[in-house]
PDB file of N, CA and C in Angstrom:
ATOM      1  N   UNK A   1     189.035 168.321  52.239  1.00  0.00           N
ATOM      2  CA  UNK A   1     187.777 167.997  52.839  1.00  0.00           C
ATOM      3  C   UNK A   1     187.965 166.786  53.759  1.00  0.00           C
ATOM      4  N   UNK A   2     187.215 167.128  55.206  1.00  0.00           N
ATOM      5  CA  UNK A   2     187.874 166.017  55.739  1.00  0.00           C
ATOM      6  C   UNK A   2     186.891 164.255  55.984  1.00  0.00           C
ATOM      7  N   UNK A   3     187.327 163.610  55.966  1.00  0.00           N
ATOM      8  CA  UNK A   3     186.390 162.153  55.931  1.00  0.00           C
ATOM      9  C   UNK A   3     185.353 162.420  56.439  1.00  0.00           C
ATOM     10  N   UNK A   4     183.967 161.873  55.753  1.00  0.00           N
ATOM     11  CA  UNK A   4     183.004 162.264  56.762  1.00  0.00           C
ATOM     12  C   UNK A   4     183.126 161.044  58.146  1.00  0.00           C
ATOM     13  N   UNK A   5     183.939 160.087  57.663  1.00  0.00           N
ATOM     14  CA  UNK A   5     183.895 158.763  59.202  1.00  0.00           C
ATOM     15  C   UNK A   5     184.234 159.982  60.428  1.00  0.00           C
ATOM     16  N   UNK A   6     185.316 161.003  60.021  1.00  0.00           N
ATOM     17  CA  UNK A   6     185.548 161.452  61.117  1.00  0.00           C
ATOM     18  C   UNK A   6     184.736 162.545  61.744  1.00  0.00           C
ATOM     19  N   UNK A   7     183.870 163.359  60.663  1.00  0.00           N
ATOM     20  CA  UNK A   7     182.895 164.021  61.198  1.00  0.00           C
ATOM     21  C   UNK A   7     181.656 163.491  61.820  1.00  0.00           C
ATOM     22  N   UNK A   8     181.139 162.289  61.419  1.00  0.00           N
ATOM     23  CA  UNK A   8     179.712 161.967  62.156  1.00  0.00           C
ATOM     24  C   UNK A   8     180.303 160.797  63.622  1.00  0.00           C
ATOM     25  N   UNK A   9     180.431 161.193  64.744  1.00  0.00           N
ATOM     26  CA  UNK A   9     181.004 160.446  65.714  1.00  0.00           C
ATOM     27  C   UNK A   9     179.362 159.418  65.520  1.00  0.00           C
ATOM     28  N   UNK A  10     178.496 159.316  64.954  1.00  0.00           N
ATOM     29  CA  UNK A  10     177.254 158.189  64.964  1.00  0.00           C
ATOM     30  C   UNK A  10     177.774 157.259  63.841  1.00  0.00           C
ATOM     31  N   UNK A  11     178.615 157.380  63.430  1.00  0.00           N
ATOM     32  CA  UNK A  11     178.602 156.830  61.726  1.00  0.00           C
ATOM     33  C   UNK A  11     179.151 155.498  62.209  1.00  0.00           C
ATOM     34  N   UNK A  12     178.661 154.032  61.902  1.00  0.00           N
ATOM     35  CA  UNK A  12     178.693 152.884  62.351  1.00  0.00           C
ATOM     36  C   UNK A  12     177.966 152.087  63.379  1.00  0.00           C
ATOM     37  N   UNK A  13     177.390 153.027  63.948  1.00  0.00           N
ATOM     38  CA  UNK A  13     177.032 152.742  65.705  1.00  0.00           C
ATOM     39  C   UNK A  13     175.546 151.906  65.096  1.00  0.00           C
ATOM     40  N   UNK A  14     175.588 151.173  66.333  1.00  0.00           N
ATOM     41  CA  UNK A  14     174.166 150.275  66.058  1.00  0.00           C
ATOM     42  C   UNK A  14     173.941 150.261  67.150  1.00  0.00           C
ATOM     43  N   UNK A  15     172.167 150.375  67.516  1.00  0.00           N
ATOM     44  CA  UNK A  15     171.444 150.484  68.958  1.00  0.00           C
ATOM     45  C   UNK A  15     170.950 148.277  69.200  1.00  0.00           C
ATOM     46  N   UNK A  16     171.816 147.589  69.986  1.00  0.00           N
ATOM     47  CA  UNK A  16     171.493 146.741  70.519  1.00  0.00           C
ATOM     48  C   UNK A  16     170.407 146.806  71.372  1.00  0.00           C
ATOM     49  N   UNK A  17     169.201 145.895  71.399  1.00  0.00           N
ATOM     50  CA  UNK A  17     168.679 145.401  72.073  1.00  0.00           C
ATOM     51  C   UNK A  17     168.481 144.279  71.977  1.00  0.00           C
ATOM     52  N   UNK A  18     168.475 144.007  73.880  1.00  0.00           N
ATOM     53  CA  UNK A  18     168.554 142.410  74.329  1.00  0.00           C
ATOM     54  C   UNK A  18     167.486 142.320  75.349  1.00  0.00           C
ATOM     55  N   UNK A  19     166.674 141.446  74.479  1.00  0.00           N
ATOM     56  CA  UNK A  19     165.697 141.238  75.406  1.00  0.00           C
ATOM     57  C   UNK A  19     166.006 139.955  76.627  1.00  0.00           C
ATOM     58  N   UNK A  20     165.432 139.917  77.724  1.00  0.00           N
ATOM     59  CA  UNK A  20     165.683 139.244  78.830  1.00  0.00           C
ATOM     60  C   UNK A  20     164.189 138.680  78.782  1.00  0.00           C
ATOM     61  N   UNK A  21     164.828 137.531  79.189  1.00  0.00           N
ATOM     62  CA  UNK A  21     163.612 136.561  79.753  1.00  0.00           C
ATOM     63  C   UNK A  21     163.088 137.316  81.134  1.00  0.00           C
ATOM     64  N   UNK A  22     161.918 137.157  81.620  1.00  0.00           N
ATOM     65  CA  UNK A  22     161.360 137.853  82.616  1.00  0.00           C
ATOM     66  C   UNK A  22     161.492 136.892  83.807  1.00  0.00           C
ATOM     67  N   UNK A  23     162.128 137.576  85.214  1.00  0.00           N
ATOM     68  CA  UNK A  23     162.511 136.797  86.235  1.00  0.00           C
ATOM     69  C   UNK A  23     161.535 135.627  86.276  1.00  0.00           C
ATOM     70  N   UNK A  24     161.165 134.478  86.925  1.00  0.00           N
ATOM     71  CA  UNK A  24     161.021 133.681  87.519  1.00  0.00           C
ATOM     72  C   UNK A  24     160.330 133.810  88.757  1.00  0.00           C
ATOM     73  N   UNK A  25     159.066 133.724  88.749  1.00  0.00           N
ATOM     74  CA  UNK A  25     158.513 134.239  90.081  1.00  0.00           C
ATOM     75  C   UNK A  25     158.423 132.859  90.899  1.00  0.00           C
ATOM     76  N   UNK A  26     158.755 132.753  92.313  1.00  0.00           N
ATOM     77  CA  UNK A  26     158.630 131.795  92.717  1.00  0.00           C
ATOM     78  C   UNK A  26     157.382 132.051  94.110  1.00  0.00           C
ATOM     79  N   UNK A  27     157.021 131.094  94.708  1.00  0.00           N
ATOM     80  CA  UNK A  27     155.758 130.802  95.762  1.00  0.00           C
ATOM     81  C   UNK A  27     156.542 130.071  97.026  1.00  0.00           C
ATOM     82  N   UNK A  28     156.951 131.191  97.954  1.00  0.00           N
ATOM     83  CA  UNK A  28     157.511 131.329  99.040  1.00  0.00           C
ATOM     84  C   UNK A  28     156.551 130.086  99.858  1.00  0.00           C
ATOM     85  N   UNK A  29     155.168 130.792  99.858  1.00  0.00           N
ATOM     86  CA  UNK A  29     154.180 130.023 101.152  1.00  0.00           C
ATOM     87  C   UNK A  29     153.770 128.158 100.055  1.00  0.00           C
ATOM     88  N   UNK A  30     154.352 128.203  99.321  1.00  0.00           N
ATOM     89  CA  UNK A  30     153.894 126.951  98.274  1.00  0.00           C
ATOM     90  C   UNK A  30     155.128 125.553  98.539  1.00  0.00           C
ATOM     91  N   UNK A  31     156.578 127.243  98.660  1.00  0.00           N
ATOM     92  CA  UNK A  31     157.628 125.887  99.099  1.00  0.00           C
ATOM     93  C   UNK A  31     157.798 125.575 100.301  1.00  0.00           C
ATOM     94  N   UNK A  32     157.559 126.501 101.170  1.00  0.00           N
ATOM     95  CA  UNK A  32     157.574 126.435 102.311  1.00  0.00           C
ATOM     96  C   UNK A  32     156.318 125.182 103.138  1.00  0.00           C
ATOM     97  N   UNK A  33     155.187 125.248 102.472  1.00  0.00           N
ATOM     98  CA  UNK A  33     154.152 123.563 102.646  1.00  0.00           C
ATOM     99  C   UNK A  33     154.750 122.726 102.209  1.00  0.00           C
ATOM    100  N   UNK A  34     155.185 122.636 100.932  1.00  0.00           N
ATOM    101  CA  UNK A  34     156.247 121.114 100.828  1.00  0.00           C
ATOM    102  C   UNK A  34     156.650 121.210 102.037  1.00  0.00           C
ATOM    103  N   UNK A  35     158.141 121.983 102.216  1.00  0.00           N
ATOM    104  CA  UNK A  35     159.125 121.396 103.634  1.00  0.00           C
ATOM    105  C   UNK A  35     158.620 120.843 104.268  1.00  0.00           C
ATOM    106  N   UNK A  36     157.655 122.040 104.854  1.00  0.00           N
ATOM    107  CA  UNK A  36     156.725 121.207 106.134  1.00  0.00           C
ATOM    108  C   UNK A  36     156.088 119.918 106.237  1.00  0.00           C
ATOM    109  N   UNK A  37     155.561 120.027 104.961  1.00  0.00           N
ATOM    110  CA  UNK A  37     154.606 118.779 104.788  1.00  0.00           C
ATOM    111  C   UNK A  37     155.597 117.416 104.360  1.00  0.00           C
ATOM    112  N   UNK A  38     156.580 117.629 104.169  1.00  0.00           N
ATOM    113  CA  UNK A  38     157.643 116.381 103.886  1.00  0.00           C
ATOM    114  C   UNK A  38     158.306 116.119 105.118  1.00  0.00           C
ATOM    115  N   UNK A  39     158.651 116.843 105.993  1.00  0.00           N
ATOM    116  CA  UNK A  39     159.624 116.767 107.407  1.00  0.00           C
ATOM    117  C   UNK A  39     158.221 116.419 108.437  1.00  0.00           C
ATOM    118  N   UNK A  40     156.895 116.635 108.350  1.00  0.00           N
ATOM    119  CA  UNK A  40     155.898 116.332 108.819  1.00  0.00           C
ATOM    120  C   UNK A  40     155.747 115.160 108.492  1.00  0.00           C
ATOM    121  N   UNK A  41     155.776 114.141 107.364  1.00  0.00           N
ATOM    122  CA  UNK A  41     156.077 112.839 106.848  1.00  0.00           C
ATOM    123  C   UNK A  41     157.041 111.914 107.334  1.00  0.00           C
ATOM    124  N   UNK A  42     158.024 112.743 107.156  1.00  0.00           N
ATOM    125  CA  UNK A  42     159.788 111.977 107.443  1.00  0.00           C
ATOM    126  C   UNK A  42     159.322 111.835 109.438  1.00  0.00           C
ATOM    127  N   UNK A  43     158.667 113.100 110.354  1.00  0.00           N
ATOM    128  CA  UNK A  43     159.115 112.636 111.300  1.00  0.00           C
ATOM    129  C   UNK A  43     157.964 112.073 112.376  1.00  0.00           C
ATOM    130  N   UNK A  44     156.660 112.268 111.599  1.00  0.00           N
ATOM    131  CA  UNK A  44     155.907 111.406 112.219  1.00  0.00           C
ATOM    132  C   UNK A  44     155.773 109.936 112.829  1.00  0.00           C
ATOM    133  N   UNK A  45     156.551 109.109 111.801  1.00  0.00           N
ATOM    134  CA  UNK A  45     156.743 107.699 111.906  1.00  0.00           C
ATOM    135  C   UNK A  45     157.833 107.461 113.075  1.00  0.00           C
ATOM    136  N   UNK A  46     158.568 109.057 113.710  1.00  0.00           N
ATOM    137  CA  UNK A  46     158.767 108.576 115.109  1.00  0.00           C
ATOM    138  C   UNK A  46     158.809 108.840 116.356  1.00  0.00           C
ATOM    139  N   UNK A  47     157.813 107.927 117.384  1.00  0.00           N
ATOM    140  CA  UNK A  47     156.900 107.820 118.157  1.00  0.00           C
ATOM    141  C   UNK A  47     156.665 109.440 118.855  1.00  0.00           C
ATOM    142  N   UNK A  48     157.901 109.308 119.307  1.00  0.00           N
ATOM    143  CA  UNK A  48     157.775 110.419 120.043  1.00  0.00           C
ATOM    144  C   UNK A  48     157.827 111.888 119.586  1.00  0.00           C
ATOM    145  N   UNK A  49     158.355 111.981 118.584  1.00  0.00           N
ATOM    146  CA  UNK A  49     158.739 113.026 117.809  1.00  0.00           C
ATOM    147  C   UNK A  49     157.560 113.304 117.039  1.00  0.00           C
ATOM    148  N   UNK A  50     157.027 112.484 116.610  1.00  0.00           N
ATOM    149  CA  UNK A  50     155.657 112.336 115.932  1.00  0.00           C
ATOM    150  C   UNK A  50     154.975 112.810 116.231  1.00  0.00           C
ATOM    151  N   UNK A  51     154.723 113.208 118.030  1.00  0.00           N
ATOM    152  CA  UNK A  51     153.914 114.407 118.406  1.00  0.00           C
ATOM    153  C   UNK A  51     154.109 115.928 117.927  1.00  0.00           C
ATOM    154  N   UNK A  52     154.881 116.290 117.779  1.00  0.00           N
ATOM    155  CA  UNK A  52     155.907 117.092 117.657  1.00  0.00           C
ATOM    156  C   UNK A  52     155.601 117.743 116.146  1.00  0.00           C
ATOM    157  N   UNK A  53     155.205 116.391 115.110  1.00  0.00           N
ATOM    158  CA  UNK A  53     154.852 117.003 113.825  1.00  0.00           C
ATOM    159  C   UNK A  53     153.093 117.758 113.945  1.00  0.00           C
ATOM    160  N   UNK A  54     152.405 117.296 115.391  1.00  0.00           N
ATOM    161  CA  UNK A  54     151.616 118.159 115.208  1.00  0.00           C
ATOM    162  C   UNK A  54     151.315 119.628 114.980  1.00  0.00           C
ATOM    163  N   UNK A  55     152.495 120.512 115.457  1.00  0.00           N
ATOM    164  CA  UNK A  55     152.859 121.877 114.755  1.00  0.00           C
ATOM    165  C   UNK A  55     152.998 121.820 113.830  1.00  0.00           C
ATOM    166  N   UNK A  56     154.167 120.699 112.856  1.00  0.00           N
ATOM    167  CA  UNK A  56     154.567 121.454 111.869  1.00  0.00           C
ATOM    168  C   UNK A  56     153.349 121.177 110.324  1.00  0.00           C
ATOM    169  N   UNK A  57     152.138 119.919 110.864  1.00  0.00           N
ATOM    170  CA  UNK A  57     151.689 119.858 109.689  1.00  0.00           C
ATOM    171  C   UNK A  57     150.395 121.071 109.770  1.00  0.00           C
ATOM    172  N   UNK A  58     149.600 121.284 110.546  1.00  0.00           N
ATOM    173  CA  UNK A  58     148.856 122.135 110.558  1.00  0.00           C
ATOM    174  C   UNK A  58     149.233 123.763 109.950  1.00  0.00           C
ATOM    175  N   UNK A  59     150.951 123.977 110.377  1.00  0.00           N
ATOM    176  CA  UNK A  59     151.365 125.107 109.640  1.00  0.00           C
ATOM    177  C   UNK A  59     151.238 124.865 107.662  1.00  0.00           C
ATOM    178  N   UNK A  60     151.910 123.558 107.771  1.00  0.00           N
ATOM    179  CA  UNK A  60     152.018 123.439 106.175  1.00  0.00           C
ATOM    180  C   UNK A  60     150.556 123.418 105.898  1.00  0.00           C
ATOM    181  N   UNK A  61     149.556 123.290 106.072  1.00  0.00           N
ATOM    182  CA  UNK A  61     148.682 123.373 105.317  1.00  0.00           C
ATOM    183  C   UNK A  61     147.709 124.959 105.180  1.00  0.00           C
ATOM    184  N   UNK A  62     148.069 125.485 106.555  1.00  0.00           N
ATOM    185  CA  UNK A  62     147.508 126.733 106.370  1.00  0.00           C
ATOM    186  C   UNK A  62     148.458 127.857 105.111  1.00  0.00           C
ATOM    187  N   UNK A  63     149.724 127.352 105.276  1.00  0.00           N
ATOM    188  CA  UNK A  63     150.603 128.038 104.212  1.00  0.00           C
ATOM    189  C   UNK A  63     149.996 127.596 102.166  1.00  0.00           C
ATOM    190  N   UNK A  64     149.793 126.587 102.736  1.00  0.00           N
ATOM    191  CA  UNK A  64     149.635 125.700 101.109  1.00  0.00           C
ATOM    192  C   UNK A  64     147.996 126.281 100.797  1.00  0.00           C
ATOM    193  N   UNK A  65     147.253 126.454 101.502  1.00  0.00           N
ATOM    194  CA  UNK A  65     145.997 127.010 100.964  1.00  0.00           C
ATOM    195  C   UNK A  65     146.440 128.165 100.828  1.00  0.00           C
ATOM    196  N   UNK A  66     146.897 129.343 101.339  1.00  0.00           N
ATOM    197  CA  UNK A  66     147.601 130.565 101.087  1.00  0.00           C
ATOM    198  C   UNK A  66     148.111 130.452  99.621  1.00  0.00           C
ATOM    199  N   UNK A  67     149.178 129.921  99.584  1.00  0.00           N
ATOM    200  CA  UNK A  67     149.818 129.464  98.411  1.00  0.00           C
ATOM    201  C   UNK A  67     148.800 129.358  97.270  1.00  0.00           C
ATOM    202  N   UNK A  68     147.691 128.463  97.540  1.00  0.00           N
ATOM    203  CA  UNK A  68     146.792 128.591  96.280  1.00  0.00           C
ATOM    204  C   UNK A  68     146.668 129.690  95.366  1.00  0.00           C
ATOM    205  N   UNK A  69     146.082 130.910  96.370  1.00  0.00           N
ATOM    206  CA  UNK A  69     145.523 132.167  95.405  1.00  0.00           C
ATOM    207  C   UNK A  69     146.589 132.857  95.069  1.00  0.00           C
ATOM    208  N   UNK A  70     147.921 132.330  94.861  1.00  0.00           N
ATOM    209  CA  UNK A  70     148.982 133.151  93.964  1.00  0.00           C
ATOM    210  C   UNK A  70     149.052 132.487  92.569  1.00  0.00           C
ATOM    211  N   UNK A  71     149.454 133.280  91.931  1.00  0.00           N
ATOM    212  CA  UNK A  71     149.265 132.880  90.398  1.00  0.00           C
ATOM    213  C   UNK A  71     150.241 131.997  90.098  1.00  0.00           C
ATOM    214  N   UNK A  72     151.475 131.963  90.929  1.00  0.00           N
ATOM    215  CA  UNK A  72     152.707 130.640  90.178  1.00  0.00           C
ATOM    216  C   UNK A  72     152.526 129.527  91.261  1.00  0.00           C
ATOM    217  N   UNK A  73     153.024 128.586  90.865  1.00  0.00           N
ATOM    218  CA  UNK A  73     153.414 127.119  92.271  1.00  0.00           C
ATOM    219  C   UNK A  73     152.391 126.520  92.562  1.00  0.00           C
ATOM    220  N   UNK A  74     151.473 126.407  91.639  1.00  0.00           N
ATOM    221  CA  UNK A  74     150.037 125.627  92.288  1.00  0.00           C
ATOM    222  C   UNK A  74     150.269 124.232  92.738  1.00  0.00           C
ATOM    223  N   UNK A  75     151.519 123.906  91.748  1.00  0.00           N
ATOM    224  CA  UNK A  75     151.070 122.304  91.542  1.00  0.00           C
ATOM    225  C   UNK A  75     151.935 122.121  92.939  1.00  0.00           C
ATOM    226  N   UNK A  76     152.678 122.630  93.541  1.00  0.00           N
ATOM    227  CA  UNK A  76     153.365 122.613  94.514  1.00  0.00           C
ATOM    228  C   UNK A  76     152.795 122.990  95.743  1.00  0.00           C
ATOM    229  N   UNK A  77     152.058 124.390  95.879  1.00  0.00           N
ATOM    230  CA  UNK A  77     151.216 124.365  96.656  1.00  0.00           C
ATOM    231  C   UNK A  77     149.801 122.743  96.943  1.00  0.00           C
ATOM    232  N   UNK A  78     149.793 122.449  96.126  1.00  0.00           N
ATOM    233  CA  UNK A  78     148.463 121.002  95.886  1.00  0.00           C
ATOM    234  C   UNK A  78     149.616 120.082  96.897  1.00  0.00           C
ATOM    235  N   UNK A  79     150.825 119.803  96.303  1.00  0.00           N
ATOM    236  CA  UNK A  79     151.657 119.252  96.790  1.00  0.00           C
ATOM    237  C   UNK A  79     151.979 119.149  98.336  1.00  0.00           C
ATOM    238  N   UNK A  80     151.932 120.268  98.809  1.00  0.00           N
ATOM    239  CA  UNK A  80     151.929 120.530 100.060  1.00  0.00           C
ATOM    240  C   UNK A  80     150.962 119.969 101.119  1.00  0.00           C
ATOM    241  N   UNK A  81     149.904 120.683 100.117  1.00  0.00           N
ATOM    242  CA  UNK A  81     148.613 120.360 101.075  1.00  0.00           C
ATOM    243  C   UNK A  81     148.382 118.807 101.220  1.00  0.00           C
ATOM    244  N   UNK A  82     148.793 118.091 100.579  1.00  0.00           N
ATOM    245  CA  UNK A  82     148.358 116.742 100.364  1.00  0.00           C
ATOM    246  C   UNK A  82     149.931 115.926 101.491  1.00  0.00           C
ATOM    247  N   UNK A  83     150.819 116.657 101.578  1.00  0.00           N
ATOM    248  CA  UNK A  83     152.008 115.907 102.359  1.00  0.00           C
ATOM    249  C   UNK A  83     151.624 116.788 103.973  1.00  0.00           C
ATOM    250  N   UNK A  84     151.238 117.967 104.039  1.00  0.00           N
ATOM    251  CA  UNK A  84     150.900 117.982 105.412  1.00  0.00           C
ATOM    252  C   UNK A  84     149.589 117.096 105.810  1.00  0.00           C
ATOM    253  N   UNK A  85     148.689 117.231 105.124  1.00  0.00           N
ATOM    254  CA  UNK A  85     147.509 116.409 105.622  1.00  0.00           C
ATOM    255  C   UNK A  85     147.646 114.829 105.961  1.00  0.00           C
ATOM    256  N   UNK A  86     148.849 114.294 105.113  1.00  0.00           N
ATOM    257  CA  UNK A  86     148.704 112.944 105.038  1.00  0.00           C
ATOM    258  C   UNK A  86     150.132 113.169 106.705  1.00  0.00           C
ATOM    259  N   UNK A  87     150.554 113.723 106.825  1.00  0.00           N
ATOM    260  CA  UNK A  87     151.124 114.136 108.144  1.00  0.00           C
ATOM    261  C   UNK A  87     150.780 114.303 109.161  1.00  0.00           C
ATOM    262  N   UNK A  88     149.304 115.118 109.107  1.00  0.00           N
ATOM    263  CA  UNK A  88     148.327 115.371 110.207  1.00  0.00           C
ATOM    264  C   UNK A  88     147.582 114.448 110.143  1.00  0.00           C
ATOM    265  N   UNK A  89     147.001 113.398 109.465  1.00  0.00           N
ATOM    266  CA  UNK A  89     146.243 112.297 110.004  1.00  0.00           C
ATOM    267  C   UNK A  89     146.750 111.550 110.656  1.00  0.00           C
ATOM    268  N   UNK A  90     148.643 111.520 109.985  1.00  0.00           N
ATOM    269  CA  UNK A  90     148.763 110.148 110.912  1.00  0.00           C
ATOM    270  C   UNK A  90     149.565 110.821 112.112  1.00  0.00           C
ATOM    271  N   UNK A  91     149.432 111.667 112.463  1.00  0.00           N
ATOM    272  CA  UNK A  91     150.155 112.374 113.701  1.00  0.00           C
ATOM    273  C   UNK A  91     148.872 112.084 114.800  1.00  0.00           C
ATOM    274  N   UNK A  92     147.468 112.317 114.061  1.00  0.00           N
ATOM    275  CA  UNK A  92     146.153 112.250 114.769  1.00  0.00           C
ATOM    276  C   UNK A  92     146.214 110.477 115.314  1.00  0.00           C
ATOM    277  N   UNK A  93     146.380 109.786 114.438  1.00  0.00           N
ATOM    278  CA  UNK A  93     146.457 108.504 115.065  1.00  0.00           C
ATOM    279  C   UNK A  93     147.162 108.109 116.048  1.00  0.00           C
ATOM    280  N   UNK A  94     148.725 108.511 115.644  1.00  0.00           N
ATOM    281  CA  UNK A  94     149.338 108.495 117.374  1.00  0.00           C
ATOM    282  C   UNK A  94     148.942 108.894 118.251  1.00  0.00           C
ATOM    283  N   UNK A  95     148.165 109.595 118.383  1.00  0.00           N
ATOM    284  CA  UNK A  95     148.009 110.275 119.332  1.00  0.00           C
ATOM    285  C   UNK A  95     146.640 109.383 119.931  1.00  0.00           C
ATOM    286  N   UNK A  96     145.724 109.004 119.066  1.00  0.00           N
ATOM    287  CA  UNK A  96     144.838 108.371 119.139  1.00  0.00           C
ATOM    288  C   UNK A  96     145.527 107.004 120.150  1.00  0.00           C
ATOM    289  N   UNK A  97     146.124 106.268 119.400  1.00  0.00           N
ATOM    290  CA  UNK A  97     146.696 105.931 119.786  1.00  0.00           C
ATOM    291  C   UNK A  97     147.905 105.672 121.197  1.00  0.00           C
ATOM    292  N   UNK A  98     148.356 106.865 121.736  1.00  0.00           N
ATOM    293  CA  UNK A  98     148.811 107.305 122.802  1.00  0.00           C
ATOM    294  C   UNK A  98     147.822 106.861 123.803  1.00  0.00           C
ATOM    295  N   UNK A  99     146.806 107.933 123.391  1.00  0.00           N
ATOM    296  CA  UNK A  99     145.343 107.998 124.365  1.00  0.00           C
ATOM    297  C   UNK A  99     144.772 106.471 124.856  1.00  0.00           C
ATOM    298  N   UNK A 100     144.880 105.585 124.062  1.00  0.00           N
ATOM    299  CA  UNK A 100     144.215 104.441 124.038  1.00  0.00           C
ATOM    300  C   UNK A 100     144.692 103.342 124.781  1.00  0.00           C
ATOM    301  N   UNK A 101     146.376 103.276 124.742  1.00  0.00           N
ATOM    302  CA  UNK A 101     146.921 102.887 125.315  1.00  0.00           C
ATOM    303  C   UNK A 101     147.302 103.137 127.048  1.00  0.00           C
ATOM    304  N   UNK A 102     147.273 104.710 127.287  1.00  0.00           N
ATOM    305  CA  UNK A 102     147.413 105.199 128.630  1.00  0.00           C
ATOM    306  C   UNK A 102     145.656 104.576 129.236  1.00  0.00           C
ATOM    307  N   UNK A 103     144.742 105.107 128.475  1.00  0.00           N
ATOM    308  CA  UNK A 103     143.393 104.819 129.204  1.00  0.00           C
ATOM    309  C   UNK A 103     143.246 103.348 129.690  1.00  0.00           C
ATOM    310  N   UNK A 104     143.678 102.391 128.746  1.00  0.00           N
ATOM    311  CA  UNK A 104     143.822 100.789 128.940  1.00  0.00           C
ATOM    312  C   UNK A 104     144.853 100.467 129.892  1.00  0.00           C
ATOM    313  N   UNK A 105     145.862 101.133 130.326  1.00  0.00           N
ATOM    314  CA  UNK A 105     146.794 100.446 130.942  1.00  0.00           C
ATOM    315  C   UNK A 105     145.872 100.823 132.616  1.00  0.00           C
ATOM    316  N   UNK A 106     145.035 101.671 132.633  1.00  0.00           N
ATOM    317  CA  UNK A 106     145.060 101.985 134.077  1.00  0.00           C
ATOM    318  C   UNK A 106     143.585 101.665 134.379  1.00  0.00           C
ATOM    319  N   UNK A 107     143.078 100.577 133.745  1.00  0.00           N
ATOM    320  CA  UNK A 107     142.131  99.479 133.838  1.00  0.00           C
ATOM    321  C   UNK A 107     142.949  98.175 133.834  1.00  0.00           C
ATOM    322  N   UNK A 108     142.584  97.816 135.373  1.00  0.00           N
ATOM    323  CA  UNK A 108     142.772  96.176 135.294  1.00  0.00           C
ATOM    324  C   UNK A 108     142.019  95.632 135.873  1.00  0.00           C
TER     325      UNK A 108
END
């Protein structure tokens, strides 16, 4: 009679399961307002270039309200919105600024 090990080719076998953590969803338009809104920071403070962040903060913030109504990256999206805005005010002042100075110089 022959072993049953060799008749049941199942005899030992065990069904593994491995559960996986579930990917990591990340917020494209959430990181993408940081950048902006940080390189809108970094390059405002110069003069000339500072104009220049007027594109890039108005983008970061239309991205970062976007960003809101997704379910992951809020605090990052908040993040955003708060580094482009503080980008776009003071981009608004240079400029204010610019203006104020050209109008005054050509009064004497």
């Amino acid at each position: 009679m022959p072993d049953q090990h060799q008749r049941d080719p199942g005899y030992g076998a065990q069904n593994v399961h491995v559960h996986k953590a579930p990917p990591q969803q990340g917020n494209g338009p959430a990181t993408a307002s940081m950048v902006l809104g940080i390189i809108a920071i970094i390059r405002v403070f110069i003069s000339i270039i500072g104009m220049i962040t007027s594109i890039l903060a108005p983008f970061g913030l239309i991205l970062g309200f976007v960003a809101l109504g997704k379910p992951s990256g809020r605090g990052m999206a908040i993040a955003g919105i708060g580094t482009s805005a503080i980008g776009l005010v003071v981009c608004i002042g240079w400029i204010v600024l610019f203006a104020a100075a050209a109008s005054g110089s050509g009064t004497t």
